[in-house]
N, C-alpha and C. Protein backbone atom coordinates (compact mmCIF):
# COMPACT_ATOMS: atom_id res chain seq x y z
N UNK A 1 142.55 80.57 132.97
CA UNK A 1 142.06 81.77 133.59
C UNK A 1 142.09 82.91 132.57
N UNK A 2 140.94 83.38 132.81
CA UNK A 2 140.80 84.45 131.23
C UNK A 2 141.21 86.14 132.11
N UNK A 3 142.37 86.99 131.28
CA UNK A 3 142.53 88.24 131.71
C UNK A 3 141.91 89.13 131.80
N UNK A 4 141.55 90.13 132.12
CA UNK A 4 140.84 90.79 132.30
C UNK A 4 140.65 91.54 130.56
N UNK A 5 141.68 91.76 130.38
CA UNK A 5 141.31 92.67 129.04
C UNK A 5 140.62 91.14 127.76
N UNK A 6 140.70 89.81 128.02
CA UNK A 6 139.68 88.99 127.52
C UNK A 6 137.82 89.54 128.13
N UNK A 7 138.11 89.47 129.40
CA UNK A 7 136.32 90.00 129.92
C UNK A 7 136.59 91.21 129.41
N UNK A 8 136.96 91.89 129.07
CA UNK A 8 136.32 93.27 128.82
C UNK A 8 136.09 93.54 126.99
N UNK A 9 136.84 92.43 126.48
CA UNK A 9 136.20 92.20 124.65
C UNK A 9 135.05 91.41 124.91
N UNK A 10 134.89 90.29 125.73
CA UNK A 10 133.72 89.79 125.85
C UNK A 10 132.75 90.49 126.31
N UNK A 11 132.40 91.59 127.12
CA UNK A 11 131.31 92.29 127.17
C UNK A 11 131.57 93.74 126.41
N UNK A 12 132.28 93.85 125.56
CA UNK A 12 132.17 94.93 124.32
C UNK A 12 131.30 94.15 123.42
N UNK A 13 131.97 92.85 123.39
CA UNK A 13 131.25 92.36 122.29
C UNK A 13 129.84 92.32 122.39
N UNK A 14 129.60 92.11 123.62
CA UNK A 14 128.08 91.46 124.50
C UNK A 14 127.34 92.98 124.00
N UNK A 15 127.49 93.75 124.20
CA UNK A 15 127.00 94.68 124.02
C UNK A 15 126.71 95.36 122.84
N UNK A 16 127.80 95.19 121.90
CA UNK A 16 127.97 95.36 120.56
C UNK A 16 126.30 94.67 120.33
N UNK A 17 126.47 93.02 119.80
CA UNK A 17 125.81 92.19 119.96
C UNK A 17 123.88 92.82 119.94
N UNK A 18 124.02 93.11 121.36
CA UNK A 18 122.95 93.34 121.76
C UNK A 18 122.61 94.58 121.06
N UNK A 19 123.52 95.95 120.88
CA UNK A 19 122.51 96.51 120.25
C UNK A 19 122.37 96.64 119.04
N UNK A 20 123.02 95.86 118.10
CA UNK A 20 122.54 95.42 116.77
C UNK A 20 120.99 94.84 116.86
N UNK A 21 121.03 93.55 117.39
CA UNK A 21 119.69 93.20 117.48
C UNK A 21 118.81 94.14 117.66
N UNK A 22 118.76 95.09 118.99
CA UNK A 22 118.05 95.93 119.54
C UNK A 22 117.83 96.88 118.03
N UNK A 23 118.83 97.62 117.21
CA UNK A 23 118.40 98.01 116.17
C UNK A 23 117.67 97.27 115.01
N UNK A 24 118.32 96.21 114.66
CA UNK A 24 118.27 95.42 113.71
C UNK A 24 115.92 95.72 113.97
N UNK A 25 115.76 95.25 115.54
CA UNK A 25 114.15 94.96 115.33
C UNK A 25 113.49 96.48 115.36
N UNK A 26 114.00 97.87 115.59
CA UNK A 26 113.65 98.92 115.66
C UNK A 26 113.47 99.29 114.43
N UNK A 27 114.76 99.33 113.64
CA UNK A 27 114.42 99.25 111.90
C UNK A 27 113.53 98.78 111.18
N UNK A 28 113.06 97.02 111.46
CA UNK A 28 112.08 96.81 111.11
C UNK A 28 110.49 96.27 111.01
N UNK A 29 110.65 97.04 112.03
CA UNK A 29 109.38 97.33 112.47
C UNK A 29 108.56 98.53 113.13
N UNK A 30 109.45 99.30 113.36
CA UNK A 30 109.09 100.75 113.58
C UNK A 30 108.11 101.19 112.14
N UNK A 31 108.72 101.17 111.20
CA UNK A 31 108.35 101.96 110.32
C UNK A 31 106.57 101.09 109.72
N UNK A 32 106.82 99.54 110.27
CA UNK A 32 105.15 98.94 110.12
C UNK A 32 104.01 99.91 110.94
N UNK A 33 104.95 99.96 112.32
CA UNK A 33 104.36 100.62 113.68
C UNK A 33 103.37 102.11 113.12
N UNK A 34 104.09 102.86 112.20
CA UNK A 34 103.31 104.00 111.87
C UNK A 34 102.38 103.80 110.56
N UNK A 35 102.52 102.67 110.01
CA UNK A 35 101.85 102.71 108.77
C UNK A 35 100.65 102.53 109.28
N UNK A 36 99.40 103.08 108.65
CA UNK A 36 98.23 103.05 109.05
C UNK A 36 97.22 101.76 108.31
N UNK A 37 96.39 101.25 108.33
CA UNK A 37 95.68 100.09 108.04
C UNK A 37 94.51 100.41 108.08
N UNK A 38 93.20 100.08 106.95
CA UNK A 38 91.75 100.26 106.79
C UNK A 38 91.22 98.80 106.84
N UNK A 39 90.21 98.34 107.14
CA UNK A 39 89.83 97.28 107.06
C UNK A 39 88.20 97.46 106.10
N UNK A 40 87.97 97.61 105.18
CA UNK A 40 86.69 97.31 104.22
C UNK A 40 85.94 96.30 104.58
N UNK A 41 84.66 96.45 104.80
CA UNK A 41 83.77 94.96 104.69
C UNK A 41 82.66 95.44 104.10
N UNK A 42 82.16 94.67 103.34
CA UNK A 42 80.89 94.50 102.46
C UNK A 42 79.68 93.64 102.90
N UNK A 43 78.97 93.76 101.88
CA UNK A 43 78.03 92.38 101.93
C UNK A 43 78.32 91.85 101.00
N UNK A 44 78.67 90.17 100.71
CA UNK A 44 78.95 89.40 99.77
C UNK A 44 77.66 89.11 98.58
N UNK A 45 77.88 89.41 97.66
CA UNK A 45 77.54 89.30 96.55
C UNK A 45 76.71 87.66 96.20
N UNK A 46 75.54 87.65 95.90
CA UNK A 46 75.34 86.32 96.11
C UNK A 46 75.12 85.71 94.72
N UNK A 47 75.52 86.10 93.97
CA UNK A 47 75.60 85.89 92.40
C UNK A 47 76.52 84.68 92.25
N UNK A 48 75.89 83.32 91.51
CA UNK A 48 76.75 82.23 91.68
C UNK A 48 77.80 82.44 90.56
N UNK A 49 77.97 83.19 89.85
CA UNK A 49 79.08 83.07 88.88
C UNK A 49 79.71 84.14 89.07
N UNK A 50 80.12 84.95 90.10
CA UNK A 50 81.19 85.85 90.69
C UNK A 50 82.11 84.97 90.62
N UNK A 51 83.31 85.71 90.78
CA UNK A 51 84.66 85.46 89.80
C UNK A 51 85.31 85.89 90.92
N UNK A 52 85.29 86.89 91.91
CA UNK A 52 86.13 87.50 93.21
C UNK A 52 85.79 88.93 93.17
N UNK A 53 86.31 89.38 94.17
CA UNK A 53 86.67 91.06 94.39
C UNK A 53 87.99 91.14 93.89
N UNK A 54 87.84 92.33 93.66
CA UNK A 54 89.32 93.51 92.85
C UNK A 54 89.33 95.27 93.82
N UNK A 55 89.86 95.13 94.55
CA UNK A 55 89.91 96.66 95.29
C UNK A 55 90.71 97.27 94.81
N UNK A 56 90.62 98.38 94.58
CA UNK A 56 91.48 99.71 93.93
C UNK A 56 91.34 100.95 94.42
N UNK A 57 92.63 101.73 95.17
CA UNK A 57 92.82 102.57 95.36
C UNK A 57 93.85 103.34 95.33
N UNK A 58 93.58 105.07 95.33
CA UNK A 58 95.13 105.97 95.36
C UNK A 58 94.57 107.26 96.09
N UNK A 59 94.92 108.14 96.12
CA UNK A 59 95.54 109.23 96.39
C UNK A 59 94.59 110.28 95.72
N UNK A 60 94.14 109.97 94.18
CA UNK A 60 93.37 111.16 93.79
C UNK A 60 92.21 110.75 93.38
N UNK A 61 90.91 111.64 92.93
CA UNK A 61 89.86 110.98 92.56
C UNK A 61 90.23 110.60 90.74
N UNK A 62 89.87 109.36 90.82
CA UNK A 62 89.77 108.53 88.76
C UNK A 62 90.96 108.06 88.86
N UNK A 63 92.50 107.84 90.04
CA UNK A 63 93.43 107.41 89.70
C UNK A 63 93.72 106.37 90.87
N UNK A 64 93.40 105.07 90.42
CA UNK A 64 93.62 104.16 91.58
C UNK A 64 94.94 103.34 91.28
N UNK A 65 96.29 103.43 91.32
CA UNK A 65 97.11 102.76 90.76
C UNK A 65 97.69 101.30 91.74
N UNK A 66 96.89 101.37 92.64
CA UNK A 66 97.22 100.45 93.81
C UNK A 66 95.31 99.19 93.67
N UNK A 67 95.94 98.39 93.40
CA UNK A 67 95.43 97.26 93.99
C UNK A 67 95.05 95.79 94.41
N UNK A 68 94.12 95.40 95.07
CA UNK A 68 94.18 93.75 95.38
C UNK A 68 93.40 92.87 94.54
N UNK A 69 93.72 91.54 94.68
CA UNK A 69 93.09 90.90 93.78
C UNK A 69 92.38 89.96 95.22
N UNK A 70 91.16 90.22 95.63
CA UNK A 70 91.17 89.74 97.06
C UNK A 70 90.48 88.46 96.99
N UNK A 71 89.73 88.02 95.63
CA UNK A 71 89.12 86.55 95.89
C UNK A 71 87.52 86.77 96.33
N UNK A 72 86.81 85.80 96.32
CA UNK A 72 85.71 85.92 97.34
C UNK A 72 85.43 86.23 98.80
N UNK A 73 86.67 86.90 99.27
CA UNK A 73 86.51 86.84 100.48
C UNK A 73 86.20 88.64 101.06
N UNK A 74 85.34 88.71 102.22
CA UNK A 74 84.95 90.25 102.88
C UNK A 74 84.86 89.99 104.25
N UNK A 75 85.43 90.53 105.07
CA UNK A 75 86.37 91.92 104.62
C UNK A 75 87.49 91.32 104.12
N UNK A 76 88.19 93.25 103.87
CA UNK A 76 89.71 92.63 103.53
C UNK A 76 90.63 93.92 104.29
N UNK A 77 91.80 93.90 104.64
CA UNK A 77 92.22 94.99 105.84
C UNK A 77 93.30 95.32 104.24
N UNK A 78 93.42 96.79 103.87
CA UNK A 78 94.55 97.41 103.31
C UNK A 78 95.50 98.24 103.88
N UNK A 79 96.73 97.66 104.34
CA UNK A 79 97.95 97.61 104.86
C UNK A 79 98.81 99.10 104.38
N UNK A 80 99.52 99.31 105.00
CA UNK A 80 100.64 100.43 104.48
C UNK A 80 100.42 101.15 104.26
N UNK A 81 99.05 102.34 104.70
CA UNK A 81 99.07 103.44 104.16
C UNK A 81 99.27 104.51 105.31
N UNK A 82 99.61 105.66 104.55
CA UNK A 82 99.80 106.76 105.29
C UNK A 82 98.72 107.62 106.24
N UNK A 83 99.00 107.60 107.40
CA UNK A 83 98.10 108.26 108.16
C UNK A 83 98.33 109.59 107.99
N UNK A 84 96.60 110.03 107.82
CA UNK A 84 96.49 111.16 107.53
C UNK A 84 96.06 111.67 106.31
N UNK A 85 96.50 110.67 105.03
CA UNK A 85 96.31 110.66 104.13
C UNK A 85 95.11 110.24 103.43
N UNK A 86 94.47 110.95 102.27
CA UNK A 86 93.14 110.62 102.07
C UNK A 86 93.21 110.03 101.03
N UNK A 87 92.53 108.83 100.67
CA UNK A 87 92.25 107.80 99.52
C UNK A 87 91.15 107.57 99.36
């Protein structure tokens, strides 16, 4: 027979527990939650000796220090950026 002050570490703990997790998924994923996302699509290039797309972008005009190496493939969605922000 378990004492009472045993049930009452077992639901500290229970609770403990729970809101770790509960943070643990707020941490990470909240901060995906606000990142903003573009999705680009083209028309594919019908040139048989294309090699892939290369997207490049930043923040100012002539300085793209960000980019993908995306392959033959269109569209392509670019992830993580700041809403609000102009690129």
């Amino acid at each position: 027979m378990s004492s009472a002050s045993d049930k009452t570490w077992e639901l500290t703990l229970t609770i403990a527990i729970s809101a770790f997790v509960l943070l643990s998924i707020l941490v990470f994923t909240f901060p995906n939650a606000l990142a903003a996302k573009l999705t680009l699509a083209w028309d594919a290039n019908t040139e048989s000796d294309l090699a892939g797309y290369r997207l490049y972008y930043g923040t100012s005009t002539r300085n793209y220090p960000n980019n993908f190496d995306i392959g033959n493939v269109t569209p392509h969605t670019v992830p993580n950026l700041v809403d609000g922000q102009t690129y």
